[in-house]
N, C-alpha and C. Protein backbone atom coordinates (compact mmCIF):
# COMPACT_ATOMS: atom_id res chain seq x y z
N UNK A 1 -26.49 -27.59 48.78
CA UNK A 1 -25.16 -27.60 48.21
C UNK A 1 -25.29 -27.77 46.69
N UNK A 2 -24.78 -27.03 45.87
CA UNK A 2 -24.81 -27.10 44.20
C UNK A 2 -23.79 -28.19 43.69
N UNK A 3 -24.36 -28.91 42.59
CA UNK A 3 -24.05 -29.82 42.18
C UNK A 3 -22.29 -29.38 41.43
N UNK A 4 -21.81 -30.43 41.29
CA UNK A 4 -20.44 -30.22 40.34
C UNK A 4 -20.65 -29.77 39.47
N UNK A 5 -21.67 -30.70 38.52
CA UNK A 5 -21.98 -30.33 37.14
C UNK A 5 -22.94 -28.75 36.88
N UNK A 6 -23.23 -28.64 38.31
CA UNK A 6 -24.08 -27.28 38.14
C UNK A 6 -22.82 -26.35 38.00
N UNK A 7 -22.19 -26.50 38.92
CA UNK A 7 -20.68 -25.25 38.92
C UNK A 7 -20.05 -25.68 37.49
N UNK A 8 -19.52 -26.68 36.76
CA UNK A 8 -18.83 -26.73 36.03
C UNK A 8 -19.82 -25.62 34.60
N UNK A 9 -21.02 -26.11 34.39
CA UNK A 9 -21.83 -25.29 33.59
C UNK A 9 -21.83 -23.58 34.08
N UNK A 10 -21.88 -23.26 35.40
CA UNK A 10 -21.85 -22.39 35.42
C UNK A 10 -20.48 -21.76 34.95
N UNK A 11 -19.00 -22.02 35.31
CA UNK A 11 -18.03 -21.85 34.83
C UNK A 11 -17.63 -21.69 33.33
N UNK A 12 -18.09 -22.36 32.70
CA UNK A 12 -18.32 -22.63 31.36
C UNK A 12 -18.85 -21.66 30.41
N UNK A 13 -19.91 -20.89 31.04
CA UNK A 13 -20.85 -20.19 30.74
C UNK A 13 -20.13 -18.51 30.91
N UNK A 14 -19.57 -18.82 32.06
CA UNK A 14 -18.40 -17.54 32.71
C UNK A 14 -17.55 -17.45 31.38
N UNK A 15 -16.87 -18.38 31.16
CA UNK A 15 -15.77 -18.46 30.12
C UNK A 15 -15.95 -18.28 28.29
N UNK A 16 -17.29 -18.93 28.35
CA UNK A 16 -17.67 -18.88 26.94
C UNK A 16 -18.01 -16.73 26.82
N UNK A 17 -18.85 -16.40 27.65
CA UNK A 17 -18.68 -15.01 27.78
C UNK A 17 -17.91 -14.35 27.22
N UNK A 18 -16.78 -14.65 28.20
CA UNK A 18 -15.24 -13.99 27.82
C UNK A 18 -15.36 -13.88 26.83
N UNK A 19 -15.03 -15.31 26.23
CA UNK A 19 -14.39 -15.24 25.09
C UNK A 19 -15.44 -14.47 23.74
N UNK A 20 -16.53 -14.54 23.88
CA UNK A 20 -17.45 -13.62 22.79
C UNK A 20 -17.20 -12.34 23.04
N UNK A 21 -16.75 -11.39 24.50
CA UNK A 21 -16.39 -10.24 24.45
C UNK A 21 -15.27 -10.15 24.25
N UNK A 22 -14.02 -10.97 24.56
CA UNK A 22 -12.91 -11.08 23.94
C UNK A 22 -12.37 -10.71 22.35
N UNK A 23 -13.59 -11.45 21.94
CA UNK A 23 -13.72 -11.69 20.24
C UNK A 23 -14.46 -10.26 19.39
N UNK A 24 -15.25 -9.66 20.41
CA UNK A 24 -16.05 -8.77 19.74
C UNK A 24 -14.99 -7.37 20.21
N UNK A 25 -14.07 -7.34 20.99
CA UNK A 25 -13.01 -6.11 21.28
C UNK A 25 -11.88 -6.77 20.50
N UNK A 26 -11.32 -7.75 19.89
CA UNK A 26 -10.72 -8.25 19.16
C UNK A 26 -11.13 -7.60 17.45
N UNK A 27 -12.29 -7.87 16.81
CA UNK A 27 -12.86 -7.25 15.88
C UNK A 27 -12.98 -5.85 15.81
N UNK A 28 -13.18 -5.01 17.16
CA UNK A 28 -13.50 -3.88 16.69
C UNK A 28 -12.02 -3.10 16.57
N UNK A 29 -11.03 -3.49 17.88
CA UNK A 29 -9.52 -3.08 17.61
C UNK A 29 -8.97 -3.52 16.02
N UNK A 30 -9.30 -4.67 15.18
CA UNK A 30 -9.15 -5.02 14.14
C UNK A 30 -9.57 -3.91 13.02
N UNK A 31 -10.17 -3.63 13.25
CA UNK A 31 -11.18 -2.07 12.24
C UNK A 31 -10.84 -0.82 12.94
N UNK A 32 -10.08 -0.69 13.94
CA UNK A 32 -9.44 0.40 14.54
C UNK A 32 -8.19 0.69 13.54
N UNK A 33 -7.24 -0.69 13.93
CA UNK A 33 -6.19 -0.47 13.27
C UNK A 33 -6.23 -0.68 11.69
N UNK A 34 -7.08 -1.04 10.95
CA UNK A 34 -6.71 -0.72 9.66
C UNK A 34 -7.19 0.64 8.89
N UNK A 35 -8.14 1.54 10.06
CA UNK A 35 -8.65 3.01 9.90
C UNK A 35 -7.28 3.46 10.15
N UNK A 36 -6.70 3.23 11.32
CA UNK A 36 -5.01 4.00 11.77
C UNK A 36 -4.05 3.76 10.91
N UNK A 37 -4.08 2.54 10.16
CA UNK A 37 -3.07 2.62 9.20
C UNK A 37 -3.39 3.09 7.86
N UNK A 38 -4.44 3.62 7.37
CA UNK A 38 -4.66 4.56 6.45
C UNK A 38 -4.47 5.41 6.44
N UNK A 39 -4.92 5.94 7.59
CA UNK A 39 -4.41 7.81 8.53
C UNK A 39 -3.17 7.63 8.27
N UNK A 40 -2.33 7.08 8.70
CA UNK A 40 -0.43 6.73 8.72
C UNK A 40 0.03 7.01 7.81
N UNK A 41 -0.37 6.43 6.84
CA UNK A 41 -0.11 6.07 5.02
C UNK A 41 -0.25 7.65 3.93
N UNK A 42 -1.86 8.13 4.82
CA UNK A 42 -1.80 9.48 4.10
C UNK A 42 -1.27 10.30 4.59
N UNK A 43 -0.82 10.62 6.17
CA UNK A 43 0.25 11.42 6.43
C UNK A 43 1.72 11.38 6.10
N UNK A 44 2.15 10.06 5.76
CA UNK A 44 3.44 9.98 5.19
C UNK A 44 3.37 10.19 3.28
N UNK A 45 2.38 10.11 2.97
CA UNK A 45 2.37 10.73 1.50
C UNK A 45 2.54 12.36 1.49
N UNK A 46 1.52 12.40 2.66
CA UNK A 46 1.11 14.29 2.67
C UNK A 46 2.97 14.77 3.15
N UNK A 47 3.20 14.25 3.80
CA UNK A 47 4.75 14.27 4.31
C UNK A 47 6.16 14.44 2.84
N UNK A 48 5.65 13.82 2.14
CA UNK A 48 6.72 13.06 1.31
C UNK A 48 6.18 14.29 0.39
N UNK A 49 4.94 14.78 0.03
CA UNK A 49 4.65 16.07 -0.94
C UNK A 49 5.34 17.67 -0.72
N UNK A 50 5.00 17.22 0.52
CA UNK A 50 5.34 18.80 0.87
C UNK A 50 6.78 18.70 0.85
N UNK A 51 7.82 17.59 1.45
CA UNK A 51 9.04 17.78 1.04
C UNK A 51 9.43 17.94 -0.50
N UNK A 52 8.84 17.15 -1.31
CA UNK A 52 9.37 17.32 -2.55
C UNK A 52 8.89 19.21 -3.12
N UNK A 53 7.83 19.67 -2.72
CA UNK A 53 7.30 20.83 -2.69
C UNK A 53 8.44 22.01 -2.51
N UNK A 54 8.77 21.29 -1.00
CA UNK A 54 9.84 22.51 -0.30
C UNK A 54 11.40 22.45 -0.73
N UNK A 55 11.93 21.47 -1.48
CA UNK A 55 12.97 21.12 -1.97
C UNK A 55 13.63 21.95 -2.93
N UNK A 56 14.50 22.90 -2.44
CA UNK A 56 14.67 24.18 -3.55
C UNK A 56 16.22 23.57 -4.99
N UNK A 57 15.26 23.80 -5.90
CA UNK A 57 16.02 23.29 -6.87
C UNK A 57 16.22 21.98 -7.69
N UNK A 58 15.23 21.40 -6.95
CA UNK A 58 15.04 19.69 -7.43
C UNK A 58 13.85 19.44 -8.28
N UNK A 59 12.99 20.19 -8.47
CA UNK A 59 11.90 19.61 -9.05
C UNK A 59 12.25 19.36 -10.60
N UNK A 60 12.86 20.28 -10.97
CA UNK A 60 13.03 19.58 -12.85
C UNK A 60 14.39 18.65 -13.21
N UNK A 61 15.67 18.59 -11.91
CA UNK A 61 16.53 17.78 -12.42
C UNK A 61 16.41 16.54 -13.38
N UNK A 62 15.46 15.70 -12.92
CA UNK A 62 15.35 14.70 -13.88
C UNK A 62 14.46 14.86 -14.77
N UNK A 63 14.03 15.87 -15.28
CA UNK A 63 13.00 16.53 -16.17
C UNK A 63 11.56 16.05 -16.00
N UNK A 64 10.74 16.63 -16.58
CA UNK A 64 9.17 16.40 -15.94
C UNK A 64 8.68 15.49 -16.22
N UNK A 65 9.22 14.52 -16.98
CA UNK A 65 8.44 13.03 -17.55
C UNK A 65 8.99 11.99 -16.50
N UNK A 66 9.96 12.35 -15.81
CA UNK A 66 10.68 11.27 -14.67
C UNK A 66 10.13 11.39 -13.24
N UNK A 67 8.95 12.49 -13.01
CA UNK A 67 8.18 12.06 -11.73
C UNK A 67 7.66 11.18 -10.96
N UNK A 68 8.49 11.40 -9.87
CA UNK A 68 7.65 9.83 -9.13
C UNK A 68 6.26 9.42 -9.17
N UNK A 69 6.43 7.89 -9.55
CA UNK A 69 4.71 7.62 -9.42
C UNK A 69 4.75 6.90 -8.60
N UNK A 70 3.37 7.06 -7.60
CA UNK A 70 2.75 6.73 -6.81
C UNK A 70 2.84 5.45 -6.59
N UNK A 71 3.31 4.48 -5.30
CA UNK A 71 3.77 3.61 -5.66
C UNK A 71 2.01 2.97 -5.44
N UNK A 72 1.83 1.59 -6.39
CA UNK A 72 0.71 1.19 -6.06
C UNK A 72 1.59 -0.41 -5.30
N UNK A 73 2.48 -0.10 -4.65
CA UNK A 73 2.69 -1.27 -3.73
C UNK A 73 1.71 -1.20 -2.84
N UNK A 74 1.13 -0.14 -2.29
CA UNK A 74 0.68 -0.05 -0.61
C UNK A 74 1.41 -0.08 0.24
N UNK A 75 3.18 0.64 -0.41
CA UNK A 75 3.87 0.71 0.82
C UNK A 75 4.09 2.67 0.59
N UNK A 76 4.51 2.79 2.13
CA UNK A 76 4.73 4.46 2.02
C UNK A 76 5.73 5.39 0.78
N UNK A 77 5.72 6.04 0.45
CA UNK A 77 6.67 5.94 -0.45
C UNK A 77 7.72 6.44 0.39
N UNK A 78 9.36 6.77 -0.02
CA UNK A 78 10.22 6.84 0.67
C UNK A 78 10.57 8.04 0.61
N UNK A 79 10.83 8.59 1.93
CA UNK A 79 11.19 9.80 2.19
C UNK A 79 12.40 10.35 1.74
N UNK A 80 12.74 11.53 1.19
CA UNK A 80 13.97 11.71 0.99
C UNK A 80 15.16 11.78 2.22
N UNK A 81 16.10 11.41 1.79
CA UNK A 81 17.09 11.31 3.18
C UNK A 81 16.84 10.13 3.84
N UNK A 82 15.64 9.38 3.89
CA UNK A 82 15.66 8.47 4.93
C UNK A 82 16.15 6.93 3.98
N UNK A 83 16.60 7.10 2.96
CA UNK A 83 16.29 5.11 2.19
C UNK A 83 17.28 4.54 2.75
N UNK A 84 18.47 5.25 4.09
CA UNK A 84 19.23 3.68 5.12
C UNK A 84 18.11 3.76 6.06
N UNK A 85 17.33 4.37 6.20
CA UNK A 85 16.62 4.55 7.69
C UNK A 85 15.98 3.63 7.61
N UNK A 86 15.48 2.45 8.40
CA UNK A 86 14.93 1.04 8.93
C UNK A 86 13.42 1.45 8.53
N UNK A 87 12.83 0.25 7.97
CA UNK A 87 11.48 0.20 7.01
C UNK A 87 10.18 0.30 7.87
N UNK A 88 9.66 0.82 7.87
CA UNK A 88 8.37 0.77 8.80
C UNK A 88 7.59 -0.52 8.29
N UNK A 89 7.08 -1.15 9.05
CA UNK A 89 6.28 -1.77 8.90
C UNK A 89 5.36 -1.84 7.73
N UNK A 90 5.27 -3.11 6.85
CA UNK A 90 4.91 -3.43 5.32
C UNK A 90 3.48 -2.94 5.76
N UNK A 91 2.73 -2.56 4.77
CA UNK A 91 1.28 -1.82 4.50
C UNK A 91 0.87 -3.31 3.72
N UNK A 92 -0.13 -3.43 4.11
CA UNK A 92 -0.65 -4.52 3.11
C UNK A 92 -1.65 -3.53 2.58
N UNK A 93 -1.50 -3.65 1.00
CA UNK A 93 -3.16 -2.74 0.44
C UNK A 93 -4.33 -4.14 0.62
N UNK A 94 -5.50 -3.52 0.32
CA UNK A 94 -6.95 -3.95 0.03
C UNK A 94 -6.86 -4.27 -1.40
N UNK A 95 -7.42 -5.93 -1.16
CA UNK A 95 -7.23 -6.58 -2.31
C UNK A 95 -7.63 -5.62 -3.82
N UNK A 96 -7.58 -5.73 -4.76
CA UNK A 96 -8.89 -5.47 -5.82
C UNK A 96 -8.19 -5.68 -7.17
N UNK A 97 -9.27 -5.86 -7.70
CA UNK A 97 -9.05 -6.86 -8.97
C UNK A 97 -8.10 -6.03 -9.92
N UNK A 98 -7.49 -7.13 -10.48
CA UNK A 98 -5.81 -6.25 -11.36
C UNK A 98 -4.86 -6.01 -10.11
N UNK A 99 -4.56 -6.17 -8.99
CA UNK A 99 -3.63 -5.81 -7.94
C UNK A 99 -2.54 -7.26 -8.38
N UNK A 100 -1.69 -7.05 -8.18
CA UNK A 100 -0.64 -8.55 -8.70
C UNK A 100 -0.22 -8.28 -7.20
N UNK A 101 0.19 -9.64 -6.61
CA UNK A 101 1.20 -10.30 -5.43
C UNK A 101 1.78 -9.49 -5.26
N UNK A 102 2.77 -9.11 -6.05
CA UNK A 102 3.91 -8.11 -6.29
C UNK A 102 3.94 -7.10 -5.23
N UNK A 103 2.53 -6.47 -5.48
CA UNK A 103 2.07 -5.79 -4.45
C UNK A 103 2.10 -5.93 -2.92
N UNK A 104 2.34 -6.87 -2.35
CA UNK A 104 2.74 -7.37 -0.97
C UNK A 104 4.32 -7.10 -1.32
N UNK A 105 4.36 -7.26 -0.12
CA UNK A 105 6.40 -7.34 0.56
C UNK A 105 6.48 -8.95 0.29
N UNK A 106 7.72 -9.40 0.61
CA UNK A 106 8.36 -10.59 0.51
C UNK A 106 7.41 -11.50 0.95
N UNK A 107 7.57 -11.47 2.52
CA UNK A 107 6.72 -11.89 3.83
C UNK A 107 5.39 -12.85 3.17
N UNK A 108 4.73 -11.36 3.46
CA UNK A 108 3.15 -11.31 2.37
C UNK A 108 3.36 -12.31 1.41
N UNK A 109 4.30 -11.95 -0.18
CA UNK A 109 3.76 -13.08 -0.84
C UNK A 109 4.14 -14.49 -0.97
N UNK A 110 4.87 -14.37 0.29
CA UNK A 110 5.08 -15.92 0.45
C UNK A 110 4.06 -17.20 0.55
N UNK A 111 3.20 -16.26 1.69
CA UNK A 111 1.80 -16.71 2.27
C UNK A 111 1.22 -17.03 1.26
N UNK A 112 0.69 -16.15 0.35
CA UNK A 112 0.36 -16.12 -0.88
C UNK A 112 0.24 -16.63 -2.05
N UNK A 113 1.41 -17.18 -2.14
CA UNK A 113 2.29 -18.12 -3.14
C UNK A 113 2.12 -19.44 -2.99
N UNK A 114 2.65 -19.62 -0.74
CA UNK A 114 2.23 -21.09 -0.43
C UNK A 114 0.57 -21.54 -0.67
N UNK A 115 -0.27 -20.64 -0.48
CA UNK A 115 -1.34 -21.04 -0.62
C UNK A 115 -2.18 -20.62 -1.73
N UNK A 116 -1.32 -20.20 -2.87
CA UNK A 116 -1.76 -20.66 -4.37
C UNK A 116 -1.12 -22.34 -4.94
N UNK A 117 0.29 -22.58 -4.68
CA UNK A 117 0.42 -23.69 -4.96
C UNK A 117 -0.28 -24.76 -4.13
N UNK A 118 -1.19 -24.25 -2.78
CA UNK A 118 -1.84 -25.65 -2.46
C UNK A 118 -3.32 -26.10 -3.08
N UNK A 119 -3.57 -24.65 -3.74
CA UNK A 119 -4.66 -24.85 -4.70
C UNK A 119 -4.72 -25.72 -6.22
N UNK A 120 -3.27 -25.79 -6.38
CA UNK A 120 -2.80 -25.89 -7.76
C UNK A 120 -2.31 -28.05 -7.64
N UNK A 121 -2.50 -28.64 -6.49
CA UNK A 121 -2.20 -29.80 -6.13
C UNK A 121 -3.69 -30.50 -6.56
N UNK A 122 -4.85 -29.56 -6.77
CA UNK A 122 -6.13 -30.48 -6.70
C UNK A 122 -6.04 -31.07 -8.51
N UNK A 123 -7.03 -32.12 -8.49
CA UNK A 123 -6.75 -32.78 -9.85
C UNK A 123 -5.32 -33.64 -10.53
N UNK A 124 -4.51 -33.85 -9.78
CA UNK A 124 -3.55 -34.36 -10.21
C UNK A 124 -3.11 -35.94 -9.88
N UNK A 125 -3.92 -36.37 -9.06
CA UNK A 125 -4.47 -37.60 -8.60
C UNK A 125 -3.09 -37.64 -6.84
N UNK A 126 -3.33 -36.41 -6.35
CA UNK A 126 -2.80 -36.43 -5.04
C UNK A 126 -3.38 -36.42 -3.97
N UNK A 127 -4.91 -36.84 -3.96
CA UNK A 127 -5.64 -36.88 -3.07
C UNK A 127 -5.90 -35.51 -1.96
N UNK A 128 -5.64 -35.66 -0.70
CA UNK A 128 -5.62 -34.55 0.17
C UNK A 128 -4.11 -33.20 0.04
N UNK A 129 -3.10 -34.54 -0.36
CA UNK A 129 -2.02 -33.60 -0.11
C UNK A 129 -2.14 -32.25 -1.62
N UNK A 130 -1.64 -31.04 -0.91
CA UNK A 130 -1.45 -30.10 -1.59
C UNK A 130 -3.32 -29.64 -2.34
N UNK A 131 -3.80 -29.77 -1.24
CA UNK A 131 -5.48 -28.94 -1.09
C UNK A 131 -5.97 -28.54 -0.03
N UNK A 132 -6.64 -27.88 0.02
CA UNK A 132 -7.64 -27.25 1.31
C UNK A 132 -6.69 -26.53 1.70
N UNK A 133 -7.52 -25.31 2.99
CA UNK A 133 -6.52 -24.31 3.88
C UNK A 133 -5.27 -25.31 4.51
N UNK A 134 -4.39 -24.21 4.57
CA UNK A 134 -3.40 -24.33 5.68
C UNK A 134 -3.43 -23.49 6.87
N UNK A 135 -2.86 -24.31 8.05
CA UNK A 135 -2.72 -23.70 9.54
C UNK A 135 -1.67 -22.99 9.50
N UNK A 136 -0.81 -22.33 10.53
CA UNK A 136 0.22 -21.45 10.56
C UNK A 136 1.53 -22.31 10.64
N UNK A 137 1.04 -23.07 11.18
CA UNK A 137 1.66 -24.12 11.63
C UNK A 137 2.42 -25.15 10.43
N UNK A 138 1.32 -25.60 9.82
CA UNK A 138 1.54 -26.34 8.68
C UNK A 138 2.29 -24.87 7.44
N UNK A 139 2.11 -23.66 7.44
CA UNK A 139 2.76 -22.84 6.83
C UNK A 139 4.16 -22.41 6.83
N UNK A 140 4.72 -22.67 8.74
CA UNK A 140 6.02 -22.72 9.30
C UNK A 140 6.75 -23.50 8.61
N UNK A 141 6.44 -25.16 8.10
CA UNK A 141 6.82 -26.30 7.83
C UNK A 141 7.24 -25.75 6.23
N UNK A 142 6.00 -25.32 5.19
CA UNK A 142 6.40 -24.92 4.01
C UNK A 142 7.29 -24.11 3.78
N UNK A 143 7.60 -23.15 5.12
CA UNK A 143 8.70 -22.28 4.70
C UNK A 143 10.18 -22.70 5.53
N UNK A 144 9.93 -23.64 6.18
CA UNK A 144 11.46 -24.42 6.41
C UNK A 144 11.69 -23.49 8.13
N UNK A 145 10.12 -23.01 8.86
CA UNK A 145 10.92 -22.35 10.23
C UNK A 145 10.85 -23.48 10.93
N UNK A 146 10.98 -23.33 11.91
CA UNK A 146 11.11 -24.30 13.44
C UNK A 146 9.35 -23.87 13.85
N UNK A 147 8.81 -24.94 14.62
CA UNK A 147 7.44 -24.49 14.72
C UNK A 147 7.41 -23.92 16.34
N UNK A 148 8.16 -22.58 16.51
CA UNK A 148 7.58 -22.37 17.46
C UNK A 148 6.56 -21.45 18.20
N UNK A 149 6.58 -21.13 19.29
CA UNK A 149 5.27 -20.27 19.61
C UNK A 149 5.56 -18.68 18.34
N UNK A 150 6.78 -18.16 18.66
CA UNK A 150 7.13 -16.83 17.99
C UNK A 150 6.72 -16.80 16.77
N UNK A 151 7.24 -17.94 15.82
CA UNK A 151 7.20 -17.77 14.28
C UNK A 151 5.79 -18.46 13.71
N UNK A 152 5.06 -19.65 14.36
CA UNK A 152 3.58 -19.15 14.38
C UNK A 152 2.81 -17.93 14.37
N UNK A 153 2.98 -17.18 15.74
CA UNK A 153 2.09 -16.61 15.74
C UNK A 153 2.19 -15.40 14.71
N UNK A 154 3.75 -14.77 14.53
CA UNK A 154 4.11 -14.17 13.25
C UNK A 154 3.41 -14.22 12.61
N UNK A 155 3.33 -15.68 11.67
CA UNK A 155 2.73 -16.22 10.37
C UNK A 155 1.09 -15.53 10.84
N UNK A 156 0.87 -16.14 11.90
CA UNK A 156 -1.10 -16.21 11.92
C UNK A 156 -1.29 -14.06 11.76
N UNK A 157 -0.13 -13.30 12.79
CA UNK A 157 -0.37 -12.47 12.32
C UNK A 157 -0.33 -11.89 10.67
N UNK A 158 0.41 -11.90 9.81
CA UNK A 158 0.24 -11.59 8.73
C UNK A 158 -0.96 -12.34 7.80
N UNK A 159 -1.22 -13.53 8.56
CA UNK A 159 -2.15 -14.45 7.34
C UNK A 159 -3.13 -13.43 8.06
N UNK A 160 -3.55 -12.88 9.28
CA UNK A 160 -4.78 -12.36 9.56
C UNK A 160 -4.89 -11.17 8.73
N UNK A 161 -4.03 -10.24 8.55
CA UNK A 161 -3.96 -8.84 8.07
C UNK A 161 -4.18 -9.60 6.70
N UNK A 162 -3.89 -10.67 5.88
CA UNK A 162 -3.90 -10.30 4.46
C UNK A 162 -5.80 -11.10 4.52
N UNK A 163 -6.42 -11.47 5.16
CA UNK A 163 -7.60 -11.83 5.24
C UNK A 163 -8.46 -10.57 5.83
N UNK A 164 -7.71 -9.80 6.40
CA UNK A 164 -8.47 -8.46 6.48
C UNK A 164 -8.62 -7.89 5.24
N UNK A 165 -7.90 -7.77 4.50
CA UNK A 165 -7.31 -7.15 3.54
C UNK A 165 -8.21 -7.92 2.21
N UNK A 166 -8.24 -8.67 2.29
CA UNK A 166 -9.37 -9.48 1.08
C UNK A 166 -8.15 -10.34 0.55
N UNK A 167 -7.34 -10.46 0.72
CA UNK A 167 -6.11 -11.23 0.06
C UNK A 167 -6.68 -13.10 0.52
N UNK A 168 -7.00 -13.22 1.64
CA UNK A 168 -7.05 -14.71 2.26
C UNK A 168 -8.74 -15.02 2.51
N UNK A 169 -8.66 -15.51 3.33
CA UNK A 169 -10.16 -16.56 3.64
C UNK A 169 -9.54 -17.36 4.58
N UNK A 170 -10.49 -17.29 5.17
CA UNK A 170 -10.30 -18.32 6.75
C UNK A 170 -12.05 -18.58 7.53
N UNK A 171 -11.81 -19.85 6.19
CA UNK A 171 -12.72 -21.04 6.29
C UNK A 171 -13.50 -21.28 7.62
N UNK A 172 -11.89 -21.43 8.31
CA UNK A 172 -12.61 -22.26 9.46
C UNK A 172 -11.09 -21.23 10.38
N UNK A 173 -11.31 -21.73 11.80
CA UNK A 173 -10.69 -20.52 12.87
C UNK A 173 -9.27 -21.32 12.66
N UNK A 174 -8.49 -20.40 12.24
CA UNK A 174 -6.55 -21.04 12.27
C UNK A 174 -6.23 -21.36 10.75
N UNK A 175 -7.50 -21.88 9.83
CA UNK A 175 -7.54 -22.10 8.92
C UNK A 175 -7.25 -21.37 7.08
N UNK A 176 -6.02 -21.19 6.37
CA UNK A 176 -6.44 -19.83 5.54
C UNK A 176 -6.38 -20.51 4.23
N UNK A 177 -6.60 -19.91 3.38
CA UNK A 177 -6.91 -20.44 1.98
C UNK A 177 -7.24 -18.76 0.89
N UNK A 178 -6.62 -19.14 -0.05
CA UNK A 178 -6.83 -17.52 -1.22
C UNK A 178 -7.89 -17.34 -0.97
N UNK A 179 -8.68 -16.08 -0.97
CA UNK A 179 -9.38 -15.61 -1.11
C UNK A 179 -10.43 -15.71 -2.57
N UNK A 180 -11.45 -16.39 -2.51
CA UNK A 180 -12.02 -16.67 -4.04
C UNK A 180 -11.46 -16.04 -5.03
N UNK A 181 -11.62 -14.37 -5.02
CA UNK A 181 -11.67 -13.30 -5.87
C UNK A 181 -10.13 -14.04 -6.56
N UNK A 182 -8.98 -13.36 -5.31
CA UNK A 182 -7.98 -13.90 -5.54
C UNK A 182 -7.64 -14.92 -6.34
N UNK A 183 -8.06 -16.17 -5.98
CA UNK A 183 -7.49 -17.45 -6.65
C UNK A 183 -8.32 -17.48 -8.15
N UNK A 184 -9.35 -16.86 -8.14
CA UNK A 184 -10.46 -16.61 -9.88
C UNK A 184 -9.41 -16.32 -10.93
N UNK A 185 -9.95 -16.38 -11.83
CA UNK A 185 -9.03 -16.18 -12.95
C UNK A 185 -9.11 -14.53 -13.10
N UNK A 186 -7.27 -14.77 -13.43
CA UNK A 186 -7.00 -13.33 -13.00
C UNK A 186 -6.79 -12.94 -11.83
N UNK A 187 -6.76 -13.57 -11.37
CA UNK A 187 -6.73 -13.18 -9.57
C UNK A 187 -5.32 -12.86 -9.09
N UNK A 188 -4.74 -11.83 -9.56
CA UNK A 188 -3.83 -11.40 -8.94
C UNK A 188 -2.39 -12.03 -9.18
N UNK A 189 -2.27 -12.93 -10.25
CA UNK A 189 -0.71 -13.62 -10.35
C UNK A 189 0.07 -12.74 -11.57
């Protein structure tokens, strides 16, 4: 007859599994979708060209120095006809140096913002408060939500995409904090 502690190790061992293949189809869907949302991004540009292309009679109204530029938000640019039509989903760009906050949606630089001012608490003789990462959790609280399962996991989703993105750092697992580059001088404010 096998011991408890033999089954409990074996169980354990079952589970720890999981969770490393869990984690490693977690990562690679992670690098799936930010290849798919590039594809997305350049078909709605390639989209937005050819309309302005096919648009009979519009190209010099506002004369040739008033051409749209490219937005360097990292959001799609807007289609003609559609600016009541409901926003697709914010693009976060890839960090890089000279990119300002700005560059995120609202959302985005909130995150952003909260966890530049918790950088900005060190040296002032406040000990722990207003240093080190914040949880999603503790991020809910800075922005005045209710802590529940929904608006957590919200938060953890966007803090994950802007740590894909080079925007964050996550120290430790749940944990986020600017991204070095980011918080360096110059880093993006």
């Amino acid at each position: 007859m096998p011991s408890v502690v033999g089954l409990l190790d074996q169980r354990e061992l079952t589970a720890r599994h999981r969770v490393d293949a869990l984690g490693e189809e977690g990562d690679r869907i992670q690098a799936e979708l930010v290849a798919a949302e590039r594809e997305w991004h350049e078909w709605v540009i390639a989209r937005s060209r050819v309309g302005e292309v096919l648009s009979p009679g519009e190209e010099n109204v506002a004369g040739p120095d008033a051409a749209e530029e490219p937005s360097d938000r990292g959001e799609p640019p807007a289609l003609p006809g559609s600016s009541k039509a409901a926003k697709p989903k914010s693009v976060v760009p890839m960090w890089r140096a000279g990119l300002a906050w700005s560059a995120l949606s609202a959302d985005y630089q909130r995150i952003v913002q909260a966890l530049a001012g918790r950088g900005r608490g060190r040296g002032r003789g406040r000990g722990r408060l207003g240093e080190g990462p914040l949880t999603c959790q503790e991020m809910a609280g800075c922005f005045g939500l209710d802590p529940v399962p929904a608006k957590i996991e919200a938060l953890r989703s966007k803090a994950k995409r802007l740590t894909a993105r080079g925007w964050l750092a996550e120290p430790a697992p749940g944990r986020f904090t600017l991204a070095k580059a980011v918080a360096g001088p110059g880093g993006g404010s």
